[in-house]
Protein backbone atom coordinates (compact mmCIF):
# COMPACT_ATOMS: atom_id res chain seq x y z
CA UNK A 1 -6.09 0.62 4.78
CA UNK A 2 -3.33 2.19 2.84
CA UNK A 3 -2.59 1.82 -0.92
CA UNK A 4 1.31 1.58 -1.81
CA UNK A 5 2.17 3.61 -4.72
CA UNK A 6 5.40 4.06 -5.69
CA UNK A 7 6.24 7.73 -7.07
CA UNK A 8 5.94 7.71 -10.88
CA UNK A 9 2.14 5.70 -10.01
CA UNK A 10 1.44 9.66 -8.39
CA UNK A 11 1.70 10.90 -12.07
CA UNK A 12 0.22 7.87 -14.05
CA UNK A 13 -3.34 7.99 -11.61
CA UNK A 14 -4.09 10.89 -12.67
CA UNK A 15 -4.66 9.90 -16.27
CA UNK A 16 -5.46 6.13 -15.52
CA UNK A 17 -8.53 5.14 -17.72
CA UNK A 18 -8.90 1.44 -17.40
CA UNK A 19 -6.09 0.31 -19.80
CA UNK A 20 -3.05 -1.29 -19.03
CA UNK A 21 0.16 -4.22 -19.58
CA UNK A 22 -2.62 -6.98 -18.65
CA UNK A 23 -5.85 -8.15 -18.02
CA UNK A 24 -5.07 -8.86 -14.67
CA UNK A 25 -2.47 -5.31 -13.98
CA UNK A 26 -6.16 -3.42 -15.52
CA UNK A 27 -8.18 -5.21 -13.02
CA UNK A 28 -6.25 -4.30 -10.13
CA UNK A 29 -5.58 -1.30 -11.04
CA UNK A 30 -9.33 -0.75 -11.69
CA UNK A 31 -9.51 -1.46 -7.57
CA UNK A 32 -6.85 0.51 -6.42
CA UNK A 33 -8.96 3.65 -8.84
CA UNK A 34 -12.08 2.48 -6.46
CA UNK A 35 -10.05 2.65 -3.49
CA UNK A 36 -8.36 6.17 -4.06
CA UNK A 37 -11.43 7.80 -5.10
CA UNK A 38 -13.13 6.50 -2.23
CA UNK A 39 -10.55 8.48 -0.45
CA UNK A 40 -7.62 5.82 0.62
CA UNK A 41 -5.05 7.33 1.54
CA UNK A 42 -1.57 6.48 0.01
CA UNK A 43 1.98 5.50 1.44
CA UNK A 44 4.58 6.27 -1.02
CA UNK A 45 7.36 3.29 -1.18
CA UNK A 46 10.34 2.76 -2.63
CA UNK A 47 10.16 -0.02 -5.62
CA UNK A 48 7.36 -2.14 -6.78
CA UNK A 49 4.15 -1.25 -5.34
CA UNK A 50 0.06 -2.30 -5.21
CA UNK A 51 0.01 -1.68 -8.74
CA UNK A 52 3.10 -2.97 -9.92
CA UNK A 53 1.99 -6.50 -7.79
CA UNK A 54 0.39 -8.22 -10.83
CA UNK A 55 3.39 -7.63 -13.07
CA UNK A 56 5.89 -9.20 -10.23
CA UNK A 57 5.19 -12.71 -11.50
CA UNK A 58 6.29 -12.36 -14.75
CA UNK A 59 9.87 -12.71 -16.35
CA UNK A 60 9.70 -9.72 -18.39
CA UNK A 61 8.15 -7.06 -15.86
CA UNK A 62 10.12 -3.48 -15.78
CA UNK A 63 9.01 -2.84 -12.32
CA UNK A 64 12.92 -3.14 -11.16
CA UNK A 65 14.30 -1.68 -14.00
CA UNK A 66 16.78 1.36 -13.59
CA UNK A 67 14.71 3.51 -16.06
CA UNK A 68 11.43 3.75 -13.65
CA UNK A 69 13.71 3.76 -10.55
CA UNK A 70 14.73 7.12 -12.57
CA UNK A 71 11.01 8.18 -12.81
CA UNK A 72 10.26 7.52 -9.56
CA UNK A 73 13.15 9.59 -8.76
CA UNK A 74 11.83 12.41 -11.29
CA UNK A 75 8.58 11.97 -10.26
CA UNK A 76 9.12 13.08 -6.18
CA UNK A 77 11.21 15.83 -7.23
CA UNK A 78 8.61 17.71 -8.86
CA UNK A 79 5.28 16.36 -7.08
CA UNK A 80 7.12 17.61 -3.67
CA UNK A 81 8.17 21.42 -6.07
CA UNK A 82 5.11 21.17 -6.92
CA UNK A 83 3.17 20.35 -3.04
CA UNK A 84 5.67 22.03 -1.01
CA UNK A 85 5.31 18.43 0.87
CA UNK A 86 7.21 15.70 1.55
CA UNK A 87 6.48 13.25 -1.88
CA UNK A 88 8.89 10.83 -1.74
CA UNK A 89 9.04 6.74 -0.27
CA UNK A 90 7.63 7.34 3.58
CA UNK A 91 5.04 10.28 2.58
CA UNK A 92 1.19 10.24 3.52
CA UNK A 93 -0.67 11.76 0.87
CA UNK A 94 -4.71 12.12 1.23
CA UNK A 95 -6.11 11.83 -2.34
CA UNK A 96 -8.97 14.75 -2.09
CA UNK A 97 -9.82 17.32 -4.85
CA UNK A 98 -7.79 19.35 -3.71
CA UNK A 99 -4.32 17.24 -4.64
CA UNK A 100 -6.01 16.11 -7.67
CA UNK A 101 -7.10 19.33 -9.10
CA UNK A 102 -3.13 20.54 -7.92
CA UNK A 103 -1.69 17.70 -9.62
CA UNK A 104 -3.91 17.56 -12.78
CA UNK A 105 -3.53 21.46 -13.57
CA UNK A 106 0.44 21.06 -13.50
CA UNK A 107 0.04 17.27 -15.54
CA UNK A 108 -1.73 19.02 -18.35
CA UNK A 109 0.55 21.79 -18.17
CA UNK A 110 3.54 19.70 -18.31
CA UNK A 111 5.04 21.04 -15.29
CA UNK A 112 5.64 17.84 -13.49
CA UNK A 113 5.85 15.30 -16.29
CA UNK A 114 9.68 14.60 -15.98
CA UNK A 115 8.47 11.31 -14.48
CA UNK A 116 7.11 10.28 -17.53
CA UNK A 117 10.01 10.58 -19.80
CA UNK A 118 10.21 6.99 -22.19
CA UNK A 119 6.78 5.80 -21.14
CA UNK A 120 5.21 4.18 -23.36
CA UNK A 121 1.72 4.99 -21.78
CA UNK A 122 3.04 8.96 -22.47
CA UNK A 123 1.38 9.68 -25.33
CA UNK A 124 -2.33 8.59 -24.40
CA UNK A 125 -1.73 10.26 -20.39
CA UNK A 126 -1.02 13.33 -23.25
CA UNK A 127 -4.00 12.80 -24.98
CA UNK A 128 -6.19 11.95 -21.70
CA UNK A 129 -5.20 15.21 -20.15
CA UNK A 130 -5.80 17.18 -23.57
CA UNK A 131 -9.65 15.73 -23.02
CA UNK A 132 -9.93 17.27 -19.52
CA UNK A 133 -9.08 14.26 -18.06
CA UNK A 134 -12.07 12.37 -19.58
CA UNK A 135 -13.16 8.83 -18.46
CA UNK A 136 -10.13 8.83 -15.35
CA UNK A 137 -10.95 6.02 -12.87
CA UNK A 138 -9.30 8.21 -9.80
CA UNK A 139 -11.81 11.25 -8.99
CA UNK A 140 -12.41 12.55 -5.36
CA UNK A 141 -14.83 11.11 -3.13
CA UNK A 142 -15.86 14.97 -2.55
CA UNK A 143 -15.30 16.14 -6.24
C-alpha cells in the first residue's frame, strides 16, 4: 500500500509526536507514523490526504483552505531544492533514513520550513526539533 500525504504533511512527519486537532486525527495519524516507519512508501497528492481524512467530516476543518494550499505549495518547492527530486502531487518518495536524516538536518536548520509559515503546530515542530527530534512517531524501519 501507499500512504497519501499531501506536501506540507512531508514537513509536519518529521516532528509528529502523537498530538494533534482530535482524538480521532491523533489516532490515525498514530497509524500512518506505524506505516511510514515500517517503510510505506508515500504518493504525494494534491489536497486533503490520509491524514487530513478524519478532519473531512467536520464543518470547521482547514484542510481546503487557501492558506495550506499555500504550504503545500511552499512545502514542494523546497523539499524538491532540497532532494533534487521530484516533491510535488504525483511523486514516489521511499521514507528510509536516508530522506529522514536529509529532511530532519534542513527542518532543524530552518532551511525548508517555508511550509510551515502560520501553523499553529510551529512552535512545538520548533521545539521537537530543538530536542533532536525526541519522542517522533516516524523513524526508519533501518534507522
Amino acid at each position: 500500500m501507499t500512504i497519501r500525504l499531501r506536501p506540507h504533511h512531508l514537513l509536519c512527519m518529521l516532528t509528529f509526536v502523537g498530538r494533534g486537532y482530535t482524538q480521532a486525527f491523533t489516532e490515525n495519524y498514530i497509524r500512518i507514523a506505524a506505516r511510514l516507519s515500517a517503510g510505506e512508501d508515500i504518493l504525494v497528492v494534491e489536497g486533503p490526504d490520509d491524514v487530513c481524512a478524519p478532519m473531512l467530516g467536520e464543518a470547521d476543518h482547514h484542510c481546503l483552505c487557501d492558506s495550506v494550499t499555500e504550504r503545500d505549495l511552499k512545502a514542494w518547492q523546497a523539499v524538491e531544492a532540497l532532494l533534487k527530486v521530484p516533491a510535488g502531487p504525483g511523486a514516489s518518495i521511499r521514507p528510509d533514513t536516508d530522506f529522514l536524516k536529509r529532511m530532519r538536518e534542513a527542518f532543524s536548520a530552518g532551511s525548508i520550513r517555508e511550509g510551515c509559515a502560520r501553523c499553529e503546530w510551529s512552535p512545538l515542530c520548533t521545539g521537537i526539533a530543538a530536542s533532536g527530534f525526541d519522542g517522533v512517531l516516524v523513524v526508519p524501519l533501518d534507522g
